[in-house]
N, C-alpha and C. Protein backbone atom coordinates (compact mmCIF):
# COMPACT_ATOMS: atom_id res chain seq x y z
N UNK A 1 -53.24 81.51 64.66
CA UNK A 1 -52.45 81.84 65.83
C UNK A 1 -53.04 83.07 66.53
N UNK A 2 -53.43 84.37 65.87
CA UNK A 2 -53.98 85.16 66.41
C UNK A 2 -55.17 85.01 67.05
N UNK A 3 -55.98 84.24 66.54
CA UNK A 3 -57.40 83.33 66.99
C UNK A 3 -57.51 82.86 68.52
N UNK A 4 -55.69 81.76 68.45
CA UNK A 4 -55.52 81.27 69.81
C UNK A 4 -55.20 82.33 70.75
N UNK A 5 -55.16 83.32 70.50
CA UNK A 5 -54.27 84.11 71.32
C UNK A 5 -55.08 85.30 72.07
N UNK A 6 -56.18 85.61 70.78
CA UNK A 6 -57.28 86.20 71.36
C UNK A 6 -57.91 85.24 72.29
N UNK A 7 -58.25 83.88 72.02
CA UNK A 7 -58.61 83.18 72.88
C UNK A 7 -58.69 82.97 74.22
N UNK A 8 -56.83 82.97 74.51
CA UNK A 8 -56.59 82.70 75.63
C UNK A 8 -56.96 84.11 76.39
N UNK A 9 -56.71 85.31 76.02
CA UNK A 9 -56.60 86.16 76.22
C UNK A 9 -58.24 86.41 76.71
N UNK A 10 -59.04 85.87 76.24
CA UNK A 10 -60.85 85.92 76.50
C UNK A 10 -60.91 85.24 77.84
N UNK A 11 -60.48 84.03 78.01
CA UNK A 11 -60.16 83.06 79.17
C UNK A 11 -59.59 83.44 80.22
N UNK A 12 -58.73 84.37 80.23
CA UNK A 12 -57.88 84.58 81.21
C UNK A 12 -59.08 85.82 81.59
N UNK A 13 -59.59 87.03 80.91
CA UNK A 13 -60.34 87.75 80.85
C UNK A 13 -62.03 87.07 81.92
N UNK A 14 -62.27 86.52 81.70
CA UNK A 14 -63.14 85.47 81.75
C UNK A 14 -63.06 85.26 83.41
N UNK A 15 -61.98 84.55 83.74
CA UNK A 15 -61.16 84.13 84.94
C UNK A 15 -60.93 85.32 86.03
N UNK A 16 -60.71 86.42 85.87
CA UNK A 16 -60.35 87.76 86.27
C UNK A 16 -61.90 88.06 86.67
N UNK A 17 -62.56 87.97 85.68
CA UNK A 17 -63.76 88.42 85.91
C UNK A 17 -64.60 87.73 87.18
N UNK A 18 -64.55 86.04 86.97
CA UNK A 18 -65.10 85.60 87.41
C UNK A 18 -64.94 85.46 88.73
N UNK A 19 -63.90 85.81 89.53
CA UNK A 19 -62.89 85.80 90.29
C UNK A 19 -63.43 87.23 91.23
N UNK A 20 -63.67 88.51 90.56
CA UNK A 20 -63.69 89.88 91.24
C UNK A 20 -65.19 89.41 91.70
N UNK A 21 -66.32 88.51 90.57
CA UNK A 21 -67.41 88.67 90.91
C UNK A 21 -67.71 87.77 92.12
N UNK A 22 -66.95 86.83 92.39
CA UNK A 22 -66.98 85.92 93.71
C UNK A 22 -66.22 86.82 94.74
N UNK A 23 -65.58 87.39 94.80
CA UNK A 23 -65.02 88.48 95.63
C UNK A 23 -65.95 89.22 95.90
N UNK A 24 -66.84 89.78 94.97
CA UNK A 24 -67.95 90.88 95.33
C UNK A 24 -68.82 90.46 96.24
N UNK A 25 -69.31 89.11 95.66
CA UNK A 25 -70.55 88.27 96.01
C UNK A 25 -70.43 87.92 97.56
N UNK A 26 -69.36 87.41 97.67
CA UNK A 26 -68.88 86.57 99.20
C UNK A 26 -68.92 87.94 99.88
N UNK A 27 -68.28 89.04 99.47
CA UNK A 27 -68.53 90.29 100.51
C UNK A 27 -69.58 90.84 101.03
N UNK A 28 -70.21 90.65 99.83
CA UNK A 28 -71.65 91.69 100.08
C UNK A 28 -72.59 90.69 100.92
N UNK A 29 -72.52 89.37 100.92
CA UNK A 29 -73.35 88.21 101.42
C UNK A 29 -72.43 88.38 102.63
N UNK A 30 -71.55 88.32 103.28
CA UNK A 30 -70.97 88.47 104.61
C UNK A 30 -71.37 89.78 105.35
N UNK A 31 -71.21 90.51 104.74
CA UNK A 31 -71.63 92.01 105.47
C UNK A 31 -73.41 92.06 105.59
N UNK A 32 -74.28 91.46 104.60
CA UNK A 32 -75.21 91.49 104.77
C UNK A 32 -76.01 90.84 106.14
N UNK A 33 -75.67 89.63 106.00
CA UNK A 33 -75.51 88.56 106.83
C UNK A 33 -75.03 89.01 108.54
N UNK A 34 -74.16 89.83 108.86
CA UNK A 34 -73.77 90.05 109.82
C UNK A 34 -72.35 89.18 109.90
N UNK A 35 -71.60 88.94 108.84
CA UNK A 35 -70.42 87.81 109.40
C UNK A 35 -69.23 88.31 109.58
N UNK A 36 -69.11 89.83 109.59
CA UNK A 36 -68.23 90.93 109.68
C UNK A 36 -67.26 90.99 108.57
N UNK A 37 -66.20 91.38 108.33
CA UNK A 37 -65.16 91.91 107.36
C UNK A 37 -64.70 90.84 106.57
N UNK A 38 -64.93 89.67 107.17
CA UNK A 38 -63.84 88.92 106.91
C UNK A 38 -64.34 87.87 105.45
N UNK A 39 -63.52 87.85 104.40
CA UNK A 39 -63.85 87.61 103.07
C UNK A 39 -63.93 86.30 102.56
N UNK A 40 -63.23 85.21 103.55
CA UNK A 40 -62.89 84.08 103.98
C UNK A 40 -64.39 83.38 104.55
N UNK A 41 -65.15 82.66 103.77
CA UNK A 41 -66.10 81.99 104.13
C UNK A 41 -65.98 80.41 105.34
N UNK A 42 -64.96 80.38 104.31
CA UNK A 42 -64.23 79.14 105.14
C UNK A 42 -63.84 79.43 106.81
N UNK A 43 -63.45 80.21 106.86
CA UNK A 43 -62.70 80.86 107.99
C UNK A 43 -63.86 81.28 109.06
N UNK A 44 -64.88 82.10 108.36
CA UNK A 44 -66.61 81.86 108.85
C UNK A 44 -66.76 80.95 109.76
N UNK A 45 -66.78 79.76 108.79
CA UNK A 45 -67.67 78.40 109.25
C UNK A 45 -66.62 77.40 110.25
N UNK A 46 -65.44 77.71 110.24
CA UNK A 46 -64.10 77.55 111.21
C UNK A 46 -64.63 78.06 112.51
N UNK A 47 -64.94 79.20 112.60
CA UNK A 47 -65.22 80.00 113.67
C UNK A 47 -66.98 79.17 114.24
N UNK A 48 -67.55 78.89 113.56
CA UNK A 48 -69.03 78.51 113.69
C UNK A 48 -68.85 77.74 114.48
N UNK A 49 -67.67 76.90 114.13
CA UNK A 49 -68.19 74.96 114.60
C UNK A 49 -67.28 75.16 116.00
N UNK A 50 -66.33 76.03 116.03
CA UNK A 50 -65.72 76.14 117.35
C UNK A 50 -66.33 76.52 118.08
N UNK A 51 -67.35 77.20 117.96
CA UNK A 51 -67.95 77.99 118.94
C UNK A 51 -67.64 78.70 119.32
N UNK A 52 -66.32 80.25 118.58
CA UNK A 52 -66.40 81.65 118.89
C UNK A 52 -67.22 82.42 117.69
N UNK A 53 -68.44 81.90 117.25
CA UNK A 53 -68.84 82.58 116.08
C UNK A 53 -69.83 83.45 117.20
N UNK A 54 -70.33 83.34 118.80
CA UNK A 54 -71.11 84.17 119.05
C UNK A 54 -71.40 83.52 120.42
N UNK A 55 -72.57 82.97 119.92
CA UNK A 55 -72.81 82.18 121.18
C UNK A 55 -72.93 80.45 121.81
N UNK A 56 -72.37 79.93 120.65
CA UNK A 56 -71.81 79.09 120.89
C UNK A 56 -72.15 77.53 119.57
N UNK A 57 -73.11 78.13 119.27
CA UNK A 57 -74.14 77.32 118.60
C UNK A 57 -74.74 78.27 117.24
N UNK A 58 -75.31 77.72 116.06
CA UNK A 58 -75.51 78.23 114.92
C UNK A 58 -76.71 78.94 115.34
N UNK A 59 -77.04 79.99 114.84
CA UNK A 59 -78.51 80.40 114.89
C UNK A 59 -78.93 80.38 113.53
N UNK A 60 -80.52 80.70 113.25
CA UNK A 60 -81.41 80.53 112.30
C UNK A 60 -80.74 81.10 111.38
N UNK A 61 -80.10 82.25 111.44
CA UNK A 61 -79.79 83.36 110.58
C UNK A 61 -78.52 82.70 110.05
N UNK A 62 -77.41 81.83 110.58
CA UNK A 62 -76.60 81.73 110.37
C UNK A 62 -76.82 80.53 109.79
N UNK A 63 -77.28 79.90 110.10
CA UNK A 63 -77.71 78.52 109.05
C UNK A 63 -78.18 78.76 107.39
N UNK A 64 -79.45 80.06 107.68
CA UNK A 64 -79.62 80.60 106.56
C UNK A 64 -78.39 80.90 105.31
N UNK A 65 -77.45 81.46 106.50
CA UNK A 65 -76.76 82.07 105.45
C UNK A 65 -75.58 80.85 104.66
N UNK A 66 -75.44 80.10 105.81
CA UNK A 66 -74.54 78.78 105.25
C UNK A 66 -75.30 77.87 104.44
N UNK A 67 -76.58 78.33 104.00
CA UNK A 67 -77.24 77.26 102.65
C UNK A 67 -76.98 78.30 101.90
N UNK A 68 -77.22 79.33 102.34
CA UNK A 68 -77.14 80.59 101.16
C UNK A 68 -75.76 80.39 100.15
N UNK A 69 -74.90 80.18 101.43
CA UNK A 69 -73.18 79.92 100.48
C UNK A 69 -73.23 79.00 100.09
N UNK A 70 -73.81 77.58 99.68
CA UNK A 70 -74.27 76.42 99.51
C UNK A 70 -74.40 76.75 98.31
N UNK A 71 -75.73 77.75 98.01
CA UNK A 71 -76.06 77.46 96.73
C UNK A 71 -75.33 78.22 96.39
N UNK A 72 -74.86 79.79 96.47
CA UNK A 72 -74.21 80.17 95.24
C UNK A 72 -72.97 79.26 95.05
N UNK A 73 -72.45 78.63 95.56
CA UNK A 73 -71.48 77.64 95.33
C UNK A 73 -71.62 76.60 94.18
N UNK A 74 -72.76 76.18 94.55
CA UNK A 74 -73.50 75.51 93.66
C UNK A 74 -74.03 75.65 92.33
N UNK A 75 -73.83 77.43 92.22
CA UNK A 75 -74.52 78.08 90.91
C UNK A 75 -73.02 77.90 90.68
N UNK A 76 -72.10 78.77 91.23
CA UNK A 76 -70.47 78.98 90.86
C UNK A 76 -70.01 77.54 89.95
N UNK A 77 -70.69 76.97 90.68
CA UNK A 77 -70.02 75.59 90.03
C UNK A 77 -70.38 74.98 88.81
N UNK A 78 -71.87 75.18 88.37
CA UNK A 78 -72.45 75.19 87.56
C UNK A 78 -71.99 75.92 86.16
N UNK A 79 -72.03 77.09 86.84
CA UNK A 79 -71.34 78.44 85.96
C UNK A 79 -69.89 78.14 85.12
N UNK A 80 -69.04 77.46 86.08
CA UNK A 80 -67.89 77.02 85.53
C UNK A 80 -68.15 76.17 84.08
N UNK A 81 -68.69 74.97 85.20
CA UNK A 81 -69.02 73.78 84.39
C UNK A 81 -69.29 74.23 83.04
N UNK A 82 -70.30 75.15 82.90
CA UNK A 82 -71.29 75.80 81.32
C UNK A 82 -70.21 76.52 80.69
N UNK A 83 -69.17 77.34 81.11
CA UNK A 83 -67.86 78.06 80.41
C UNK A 83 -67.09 76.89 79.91
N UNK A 84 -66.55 75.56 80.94
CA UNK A 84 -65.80 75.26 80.18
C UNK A 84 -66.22 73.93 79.09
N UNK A 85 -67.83 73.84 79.40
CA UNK A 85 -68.61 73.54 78.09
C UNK A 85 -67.96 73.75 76.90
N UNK A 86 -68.51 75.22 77.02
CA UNK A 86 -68.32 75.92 75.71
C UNK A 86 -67.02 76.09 74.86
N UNK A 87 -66.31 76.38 76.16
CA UNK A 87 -64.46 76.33 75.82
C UNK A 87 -64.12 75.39 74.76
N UNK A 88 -64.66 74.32 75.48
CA UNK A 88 -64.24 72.94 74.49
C UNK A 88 -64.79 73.08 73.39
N UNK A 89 -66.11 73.39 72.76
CA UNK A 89 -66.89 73.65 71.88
C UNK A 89 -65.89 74.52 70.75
N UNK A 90 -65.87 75.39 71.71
CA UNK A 90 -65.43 76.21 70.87
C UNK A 90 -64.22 76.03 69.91
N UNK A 91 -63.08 74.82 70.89
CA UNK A 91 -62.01 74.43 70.78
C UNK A 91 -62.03 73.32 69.60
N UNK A 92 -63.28 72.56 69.56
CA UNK A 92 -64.02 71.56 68.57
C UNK A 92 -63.84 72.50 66.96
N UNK A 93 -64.70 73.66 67.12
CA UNK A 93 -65.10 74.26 66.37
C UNK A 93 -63.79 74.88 65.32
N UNK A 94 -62.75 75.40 66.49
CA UNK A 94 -61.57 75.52 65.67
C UNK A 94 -60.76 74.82 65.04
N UNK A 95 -60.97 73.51 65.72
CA UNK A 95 -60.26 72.15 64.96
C UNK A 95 -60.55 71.68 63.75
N UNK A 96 -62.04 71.74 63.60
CA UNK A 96 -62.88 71.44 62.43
C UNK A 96 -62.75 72.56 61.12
N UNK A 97 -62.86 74.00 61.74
CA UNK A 97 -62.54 74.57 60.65
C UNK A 97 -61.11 74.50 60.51
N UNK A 98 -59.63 74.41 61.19
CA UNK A 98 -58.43 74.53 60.56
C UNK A 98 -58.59 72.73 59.46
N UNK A 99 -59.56 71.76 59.99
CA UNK A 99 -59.19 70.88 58.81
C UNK A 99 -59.81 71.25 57.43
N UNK A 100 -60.66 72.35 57.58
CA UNK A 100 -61.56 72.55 56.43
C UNK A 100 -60.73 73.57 55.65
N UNK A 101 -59.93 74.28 56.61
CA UNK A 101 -59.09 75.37 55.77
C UNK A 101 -57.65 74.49 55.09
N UNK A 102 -58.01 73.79 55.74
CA UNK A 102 -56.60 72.52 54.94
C UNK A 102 -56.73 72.09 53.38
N UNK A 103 -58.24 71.40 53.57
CA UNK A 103 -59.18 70.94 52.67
C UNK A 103 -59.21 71.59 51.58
N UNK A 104 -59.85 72.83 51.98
CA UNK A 104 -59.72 73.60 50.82
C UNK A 104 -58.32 74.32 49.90
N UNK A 105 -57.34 74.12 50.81
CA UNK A 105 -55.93 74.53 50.03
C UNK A 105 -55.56 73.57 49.26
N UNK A 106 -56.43 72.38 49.60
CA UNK A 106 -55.94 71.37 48.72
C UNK A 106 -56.58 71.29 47.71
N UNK A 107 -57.79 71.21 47.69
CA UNK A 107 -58.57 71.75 45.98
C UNK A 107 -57.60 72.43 45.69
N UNK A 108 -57.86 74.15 46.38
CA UNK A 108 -57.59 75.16 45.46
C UNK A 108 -56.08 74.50 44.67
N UNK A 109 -55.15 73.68 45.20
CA UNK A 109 -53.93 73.21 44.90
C UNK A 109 -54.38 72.44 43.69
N UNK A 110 -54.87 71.45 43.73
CA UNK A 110 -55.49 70.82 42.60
C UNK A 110 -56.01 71.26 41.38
N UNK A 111 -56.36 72.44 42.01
CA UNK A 111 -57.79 73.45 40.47
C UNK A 111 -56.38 73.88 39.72
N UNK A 112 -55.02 74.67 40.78
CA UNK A 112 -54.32 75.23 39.96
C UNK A 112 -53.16 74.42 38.93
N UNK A 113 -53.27 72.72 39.69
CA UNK A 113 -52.72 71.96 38.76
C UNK A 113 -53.33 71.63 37.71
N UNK A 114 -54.34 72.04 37.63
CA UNK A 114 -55.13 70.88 36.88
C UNK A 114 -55.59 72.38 35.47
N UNK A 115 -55.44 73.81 35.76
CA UNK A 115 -55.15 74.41 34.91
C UNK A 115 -54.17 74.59 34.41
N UNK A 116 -53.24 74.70 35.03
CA UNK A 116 -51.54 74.40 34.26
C UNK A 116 -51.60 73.33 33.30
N UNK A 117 -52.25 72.11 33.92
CA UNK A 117 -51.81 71.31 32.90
C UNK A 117 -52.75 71.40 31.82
N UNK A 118 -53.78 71.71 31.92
CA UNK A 118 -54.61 72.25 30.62
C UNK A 118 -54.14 73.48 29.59
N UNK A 119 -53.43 74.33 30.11
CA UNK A 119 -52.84 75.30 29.72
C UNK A 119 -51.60 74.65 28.78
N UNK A 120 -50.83 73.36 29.28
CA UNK A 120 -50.05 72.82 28.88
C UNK A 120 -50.03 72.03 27.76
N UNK A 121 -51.79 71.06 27.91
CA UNK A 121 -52.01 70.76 26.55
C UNK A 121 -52.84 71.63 25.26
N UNK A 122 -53.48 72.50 26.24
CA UNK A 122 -53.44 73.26 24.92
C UNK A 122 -52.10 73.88 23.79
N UNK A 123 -51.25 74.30 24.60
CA UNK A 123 -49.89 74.67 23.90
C UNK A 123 -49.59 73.27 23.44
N UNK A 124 -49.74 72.61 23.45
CA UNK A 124 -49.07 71.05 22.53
C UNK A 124 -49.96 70.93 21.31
N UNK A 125 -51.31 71.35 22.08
CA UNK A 125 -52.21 71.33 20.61
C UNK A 125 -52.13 71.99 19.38
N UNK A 126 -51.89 73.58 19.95
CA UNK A 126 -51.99 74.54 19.17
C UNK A 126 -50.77 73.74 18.57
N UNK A 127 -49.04 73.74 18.68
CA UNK A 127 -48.39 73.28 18.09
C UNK A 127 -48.59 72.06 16.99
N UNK A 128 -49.56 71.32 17.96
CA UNK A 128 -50.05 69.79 16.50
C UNK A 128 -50.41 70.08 15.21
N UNK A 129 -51.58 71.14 16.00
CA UNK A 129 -52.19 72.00 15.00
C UNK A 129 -51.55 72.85 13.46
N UNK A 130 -50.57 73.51 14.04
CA UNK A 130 -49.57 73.98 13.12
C UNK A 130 -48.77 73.22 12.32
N UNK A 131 -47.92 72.11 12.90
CA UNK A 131 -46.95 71.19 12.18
C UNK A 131 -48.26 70.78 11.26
N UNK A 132 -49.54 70.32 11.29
CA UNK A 132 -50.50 69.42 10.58
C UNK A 132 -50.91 70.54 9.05
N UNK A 133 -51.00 71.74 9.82
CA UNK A 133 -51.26 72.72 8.53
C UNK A 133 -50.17 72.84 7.63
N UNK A 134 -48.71 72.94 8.16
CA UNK A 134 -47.38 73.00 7.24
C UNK A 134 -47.30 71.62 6.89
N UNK A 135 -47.74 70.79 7.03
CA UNK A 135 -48.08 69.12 5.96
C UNK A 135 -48.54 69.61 5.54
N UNK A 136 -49.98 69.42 5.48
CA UNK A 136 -51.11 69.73 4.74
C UNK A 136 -50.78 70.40 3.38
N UNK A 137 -49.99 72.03 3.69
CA UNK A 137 -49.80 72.78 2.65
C UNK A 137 -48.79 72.44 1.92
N UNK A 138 -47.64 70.84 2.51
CA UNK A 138 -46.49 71.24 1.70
C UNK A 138 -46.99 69.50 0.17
N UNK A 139 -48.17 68.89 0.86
CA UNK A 139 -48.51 68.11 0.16
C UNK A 139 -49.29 68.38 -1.00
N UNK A 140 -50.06 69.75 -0.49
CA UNK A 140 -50.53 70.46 -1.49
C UNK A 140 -49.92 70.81 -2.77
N UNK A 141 -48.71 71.09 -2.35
CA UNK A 141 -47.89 71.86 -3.24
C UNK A 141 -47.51 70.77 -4.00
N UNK A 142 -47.12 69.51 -3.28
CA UNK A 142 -46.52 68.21 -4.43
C UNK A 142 -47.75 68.16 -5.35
N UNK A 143 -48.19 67.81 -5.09
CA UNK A 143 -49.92 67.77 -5.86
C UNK A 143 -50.07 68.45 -6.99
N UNK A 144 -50.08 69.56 -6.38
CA UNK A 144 -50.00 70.90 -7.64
C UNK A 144 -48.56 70.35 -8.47
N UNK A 145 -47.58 70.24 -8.18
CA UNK A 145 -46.14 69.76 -8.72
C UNK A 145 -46.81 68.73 -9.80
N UNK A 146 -47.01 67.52 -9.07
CA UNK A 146 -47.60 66.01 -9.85
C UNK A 146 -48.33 66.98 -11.49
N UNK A 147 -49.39 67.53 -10.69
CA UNK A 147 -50.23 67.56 -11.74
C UNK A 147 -49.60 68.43 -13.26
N UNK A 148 -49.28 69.29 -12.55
CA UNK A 148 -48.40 70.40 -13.78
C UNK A 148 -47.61 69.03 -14.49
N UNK A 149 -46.87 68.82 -13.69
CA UNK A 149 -45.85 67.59 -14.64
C UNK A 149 -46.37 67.13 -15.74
N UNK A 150 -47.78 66.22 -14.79
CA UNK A 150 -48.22 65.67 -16.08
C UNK A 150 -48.90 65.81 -16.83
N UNK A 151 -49.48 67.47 -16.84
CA UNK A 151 -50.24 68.09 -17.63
C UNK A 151 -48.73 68.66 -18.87
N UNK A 152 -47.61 69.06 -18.32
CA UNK A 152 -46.37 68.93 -19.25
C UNK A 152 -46.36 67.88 -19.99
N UNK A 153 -45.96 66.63 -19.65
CA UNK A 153 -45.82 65.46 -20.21
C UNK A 153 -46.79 65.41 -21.34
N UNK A 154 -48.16 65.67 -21.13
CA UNK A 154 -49.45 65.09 -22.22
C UNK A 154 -48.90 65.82 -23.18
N UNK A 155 -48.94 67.50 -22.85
CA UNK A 155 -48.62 68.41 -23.67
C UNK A 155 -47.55 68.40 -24.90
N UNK A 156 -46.38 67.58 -24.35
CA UNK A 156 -45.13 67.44 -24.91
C UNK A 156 -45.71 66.44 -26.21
N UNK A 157 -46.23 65.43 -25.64
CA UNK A 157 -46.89 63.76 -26.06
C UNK A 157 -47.55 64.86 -27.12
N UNK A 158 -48.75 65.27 -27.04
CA UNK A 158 -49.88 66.43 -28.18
C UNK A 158 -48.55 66.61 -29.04
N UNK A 159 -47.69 67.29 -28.98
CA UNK A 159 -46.79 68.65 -29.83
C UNK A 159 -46.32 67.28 -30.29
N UNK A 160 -45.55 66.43 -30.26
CA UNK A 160 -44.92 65.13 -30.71
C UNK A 160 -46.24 64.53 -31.91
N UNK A 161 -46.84 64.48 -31.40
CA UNK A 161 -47.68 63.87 -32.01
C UNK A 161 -48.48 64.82 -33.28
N UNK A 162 -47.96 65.89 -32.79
CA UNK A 162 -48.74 66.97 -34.51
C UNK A 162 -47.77 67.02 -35.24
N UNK A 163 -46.81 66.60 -34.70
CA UNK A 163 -45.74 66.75 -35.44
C UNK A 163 -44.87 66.09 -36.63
N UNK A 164 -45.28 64.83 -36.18
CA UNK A 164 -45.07 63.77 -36.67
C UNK A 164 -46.75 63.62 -37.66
């Protein structure tokens, strides 16, 4: 949002600018020219074709100067054209990265599921792990039980048997 905002804010900047410098341009090319004060090119060439621009008819100089406004018109226009080129470009450029900044929230979303749930089976493991050792040790112990028994039993069987 701040991005767009500087944006527009460049554009409008841009516009202002471009605007004082056609103001400058048209002045300084009228006064040079001889076309007096007046800032209005249009208004110029109004006056030309009526025939109060002088003497009734264009002269050399004044023809000159009406290709002259021709072309910078022609650059002006150009000039535009190449800004709002770029505008769009630029406008491309932001589109592409907000899908890439999407993109990537979605990994990063993924990486952090996908450690949770690893985190998750490890805690199931470690638990397997434990219940398997408290078997382990309590079978041990029957074992040890079994055997004493029947190391009792023989024993008893021996003493019976010296006895007799």
């Amino acid at each position: 949002m701040e991005l767009q905002s500087l944006s527009q804010s460049l554009r409008k900047q841009q516009k202002a600018h471009l605007q004082k410098m056609k103001q400058n341009q048209t002045g300084s090319f009228l006064k040079s020219n001889g076309m007096g004060s007046s800032a209005d090119p249009l208004e110029f060439l109004d006056r030309l074709e009526s025939g109060r621009g002088g003497e009734g008819g264009m002269s050399e100089a004044q023809l000159q100067g009406l290709v002259a406004m021709e072309e910078q018109a022609g650059d002006r226009d150009r000039q535009v054209t190449n800004i709002v080129a770029s505008i769009e470009e630029l406008s491309q450029v932001m589109k592409d990265l907000s899908i890439l900044i999407v993109d990537q929230g979605t990994v990063l979303d993924r990486i952090d599921y996908n450690m949770q749930a690893t985190g998750d089976s490890v805690k199931a493991g470690v638990l397997e792990l434990e219940r398997a050792e408290k078997h382990q040790k309590s079978s041990r112990n029957w074992l040890i039980i079994g055997f004493l028994s029947i190391a009792c039993f023989i024993m008893l069987l021996l003493l019976l048997a010296k006895s007799l």
